[in-house]
C-alpha atoms as a PDB file:
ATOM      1  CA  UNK A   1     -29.821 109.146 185.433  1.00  0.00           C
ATOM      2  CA  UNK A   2     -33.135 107.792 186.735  1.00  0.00           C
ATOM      3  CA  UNK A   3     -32.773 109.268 190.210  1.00  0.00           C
ATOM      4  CA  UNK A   4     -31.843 112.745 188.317  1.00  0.00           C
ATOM      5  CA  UNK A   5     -35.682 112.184 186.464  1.00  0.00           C
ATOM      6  CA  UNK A   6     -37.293 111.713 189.506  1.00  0.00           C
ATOM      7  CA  UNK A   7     -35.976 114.559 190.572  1.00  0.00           C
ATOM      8  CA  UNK A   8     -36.881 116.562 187.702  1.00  0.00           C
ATOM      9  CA  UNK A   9     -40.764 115.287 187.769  1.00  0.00           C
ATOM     10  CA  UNK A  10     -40.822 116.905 191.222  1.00  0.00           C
ATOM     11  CA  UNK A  11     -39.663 120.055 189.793  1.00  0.00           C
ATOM     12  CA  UNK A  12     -42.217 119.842 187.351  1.00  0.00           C
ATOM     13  CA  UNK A  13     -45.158 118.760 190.252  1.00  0.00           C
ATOM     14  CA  UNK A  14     -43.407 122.267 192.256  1.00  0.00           C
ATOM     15  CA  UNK A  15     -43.382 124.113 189.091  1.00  0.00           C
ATOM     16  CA  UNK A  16     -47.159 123.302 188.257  1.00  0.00           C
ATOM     17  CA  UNK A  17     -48.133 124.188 191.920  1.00  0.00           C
ATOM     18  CA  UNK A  18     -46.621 127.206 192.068  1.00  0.00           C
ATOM     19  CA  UNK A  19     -47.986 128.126 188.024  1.00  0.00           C
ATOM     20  CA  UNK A  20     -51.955 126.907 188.948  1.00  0.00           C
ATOM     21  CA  UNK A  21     -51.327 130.363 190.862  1.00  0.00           C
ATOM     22  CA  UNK A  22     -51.024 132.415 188.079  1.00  0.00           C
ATOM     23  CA  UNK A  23     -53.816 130.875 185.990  1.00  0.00           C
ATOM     24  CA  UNK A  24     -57.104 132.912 186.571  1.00  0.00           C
ATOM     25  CA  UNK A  25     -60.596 131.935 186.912  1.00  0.00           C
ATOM     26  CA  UNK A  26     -61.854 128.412 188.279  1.00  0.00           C
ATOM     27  CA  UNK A  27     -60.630 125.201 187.537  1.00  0.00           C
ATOM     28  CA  UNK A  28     -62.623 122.038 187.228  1.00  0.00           C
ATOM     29  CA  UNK A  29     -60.208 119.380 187.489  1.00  0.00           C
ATOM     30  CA  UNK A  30     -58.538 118.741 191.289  1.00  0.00           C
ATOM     31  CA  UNK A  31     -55.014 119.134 189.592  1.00  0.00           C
ATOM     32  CA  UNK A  32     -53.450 115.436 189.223  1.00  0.00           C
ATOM     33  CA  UNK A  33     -53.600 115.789 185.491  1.00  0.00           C
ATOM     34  CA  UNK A  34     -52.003 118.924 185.777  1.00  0.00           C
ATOM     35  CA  UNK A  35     -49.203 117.890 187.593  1.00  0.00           C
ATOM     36  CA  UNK A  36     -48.788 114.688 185.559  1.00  0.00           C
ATOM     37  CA  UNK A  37     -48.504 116.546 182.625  1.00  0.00           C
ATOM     38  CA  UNK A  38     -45.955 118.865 184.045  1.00  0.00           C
ATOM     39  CA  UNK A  39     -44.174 116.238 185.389  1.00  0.00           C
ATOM     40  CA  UNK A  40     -43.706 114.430 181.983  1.00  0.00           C
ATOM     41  CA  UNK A  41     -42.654 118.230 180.533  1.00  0.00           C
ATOM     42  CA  UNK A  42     -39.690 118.494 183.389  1.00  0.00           C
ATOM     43  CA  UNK A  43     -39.013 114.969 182.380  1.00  0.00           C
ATOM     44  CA  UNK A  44     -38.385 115.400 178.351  1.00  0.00           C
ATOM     45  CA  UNK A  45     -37.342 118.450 178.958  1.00  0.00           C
ATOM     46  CA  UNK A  46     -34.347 117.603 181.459  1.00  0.00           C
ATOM     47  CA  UNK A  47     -33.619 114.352 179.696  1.00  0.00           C
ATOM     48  CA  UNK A  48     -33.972 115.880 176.282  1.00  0.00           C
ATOM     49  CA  UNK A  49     -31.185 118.578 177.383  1.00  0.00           C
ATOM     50  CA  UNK A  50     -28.754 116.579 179.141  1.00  0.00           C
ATOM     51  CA  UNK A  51     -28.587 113.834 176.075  1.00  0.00           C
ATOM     52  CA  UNK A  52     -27.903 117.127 173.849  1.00  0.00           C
ATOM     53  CA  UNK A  53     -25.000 117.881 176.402  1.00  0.00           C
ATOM     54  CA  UNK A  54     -23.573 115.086 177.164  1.00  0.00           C
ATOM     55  CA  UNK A  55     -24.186 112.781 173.786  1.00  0.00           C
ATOM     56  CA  UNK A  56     -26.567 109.377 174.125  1.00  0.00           C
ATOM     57  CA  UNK A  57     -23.711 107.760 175.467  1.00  0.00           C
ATOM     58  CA  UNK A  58     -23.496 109.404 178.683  1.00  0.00           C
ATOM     59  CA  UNK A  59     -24.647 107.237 180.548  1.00  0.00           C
ATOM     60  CA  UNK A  60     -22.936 106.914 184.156  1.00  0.00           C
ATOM     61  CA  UNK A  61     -23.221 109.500 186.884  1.00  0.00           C
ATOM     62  CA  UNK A  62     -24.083 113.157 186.040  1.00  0.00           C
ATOM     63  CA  UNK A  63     -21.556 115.147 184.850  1.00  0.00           C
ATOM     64  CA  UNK A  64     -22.060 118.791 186.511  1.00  0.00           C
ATOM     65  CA  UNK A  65     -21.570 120.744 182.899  1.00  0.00           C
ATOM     66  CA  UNK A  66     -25.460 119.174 182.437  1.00  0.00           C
ATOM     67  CA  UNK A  67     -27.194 118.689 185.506  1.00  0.00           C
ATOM     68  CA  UNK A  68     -27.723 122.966 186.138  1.00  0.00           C
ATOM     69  CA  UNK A  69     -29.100 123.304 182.305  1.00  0.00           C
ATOM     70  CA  UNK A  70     -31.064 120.483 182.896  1.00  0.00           C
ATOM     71  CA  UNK A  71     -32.741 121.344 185.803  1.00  0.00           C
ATOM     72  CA  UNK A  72     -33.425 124.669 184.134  1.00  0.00           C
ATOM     73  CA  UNK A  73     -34.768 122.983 181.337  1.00  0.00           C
ATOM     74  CA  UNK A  74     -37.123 120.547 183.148  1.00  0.00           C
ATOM     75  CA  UNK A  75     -38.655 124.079 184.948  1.00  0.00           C
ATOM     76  CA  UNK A  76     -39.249 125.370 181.461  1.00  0.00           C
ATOM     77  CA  UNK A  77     -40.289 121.909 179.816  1.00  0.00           C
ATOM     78  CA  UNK A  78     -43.168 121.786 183.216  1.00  0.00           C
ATOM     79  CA  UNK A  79     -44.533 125.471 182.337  1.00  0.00           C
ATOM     80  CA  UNK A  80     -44.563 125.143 179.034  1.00  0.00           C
ATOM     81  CA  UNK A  81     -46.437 121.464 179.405  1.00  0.00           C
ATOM     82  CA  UNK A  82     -48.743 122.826 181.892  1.00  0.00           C
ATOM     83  CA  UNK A  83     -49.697 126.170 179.886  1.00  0.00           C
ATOM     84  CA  UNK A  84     -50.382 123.891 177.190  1.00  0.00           C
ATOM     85  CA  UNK A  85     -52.290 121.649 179.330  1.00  0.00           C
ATOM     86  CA  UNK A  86     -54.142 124.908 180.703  1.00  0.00           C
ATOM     87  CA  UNK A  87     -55.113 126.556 177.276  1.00  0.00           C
ATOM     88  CA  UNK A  88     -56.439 122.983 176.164  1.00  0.00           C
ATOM     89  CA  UNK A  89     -58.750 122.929 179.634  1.00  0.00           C
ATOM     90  CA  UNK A  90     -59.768 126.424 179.677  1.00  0.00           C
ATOM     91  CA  UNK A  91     -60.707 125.746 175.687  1.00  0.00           C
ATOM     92  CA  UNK A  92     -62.402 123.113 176.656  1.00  0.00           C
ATOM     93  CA  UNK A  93     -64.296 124.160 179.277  1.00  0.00           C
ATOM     94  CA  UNK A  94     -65.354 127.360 176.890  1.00  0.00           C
ATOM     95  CA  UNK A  95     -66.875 125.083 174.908  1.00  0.00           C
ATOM     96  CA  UNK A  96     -69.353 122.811 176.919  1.00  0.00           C
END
C-alpha cells in the first residue's frame, strides 16, 4: 500500500506539471508548493478510494478491482488540489 502512494504522489507531481500549463498568466512561486499540494491530493484521493473499495481492512497487496479507480482518482484528487491551490495564489496575488 505505501509503494502504491508513492506512486500516486508522482501522478499527482505529473498531473500538476502538465496542469501549470493550462493556468494563464505568471506565476510567482517556482512550483514546489504546487506540486506538494498535488501530491497530497493524488495521495487522499487514491487512498481515500481504494479504502472505499476494498474496506479498511484491506490491507495486503493490491487487489486489481482498486488499483485502476484509484489511480484515476489520485489524477482527479491532484487537479482538483492544485486548482484549489491555484485560485487561492492567483487570489492572493490579486490582492497585494
Amino acid at each position: 500500500m505505501l509503494l502504491i502512494g508513492f506512486v500516486w504522489c508522482l501522478i499527482g507531481v505529473a498531473a500538476c506539471i502538465v496542469s501549470r500549463s493550462f493556468v494563464p498568466g505568471r506565476w510567482e512561486d517556482s512550483g514546489p508548493v504546487a506540486m506538494m499540494v498535488a501530491s497530497a491530493g493524488a495521495f487522499i484521493g487514491g487512498t481515500g478510494t481504494v479504502i472505499l473499495m476494498e474496506g479498511p481492512n484491506g490491507y495486503g497487496p493490491p487487489a486489481v478491482a482498486g488499483t485502476m479507480p484509484g489511480i484515476v482518482a489520485s489524477i482527479v484528487g491532484a487537479v482538483v488540489a492544485f486548482g484549489i491551490y491555484a485560485a487561492d495564489a492567483k487570489r492572493s496575488a490579486a490582492a497585494a
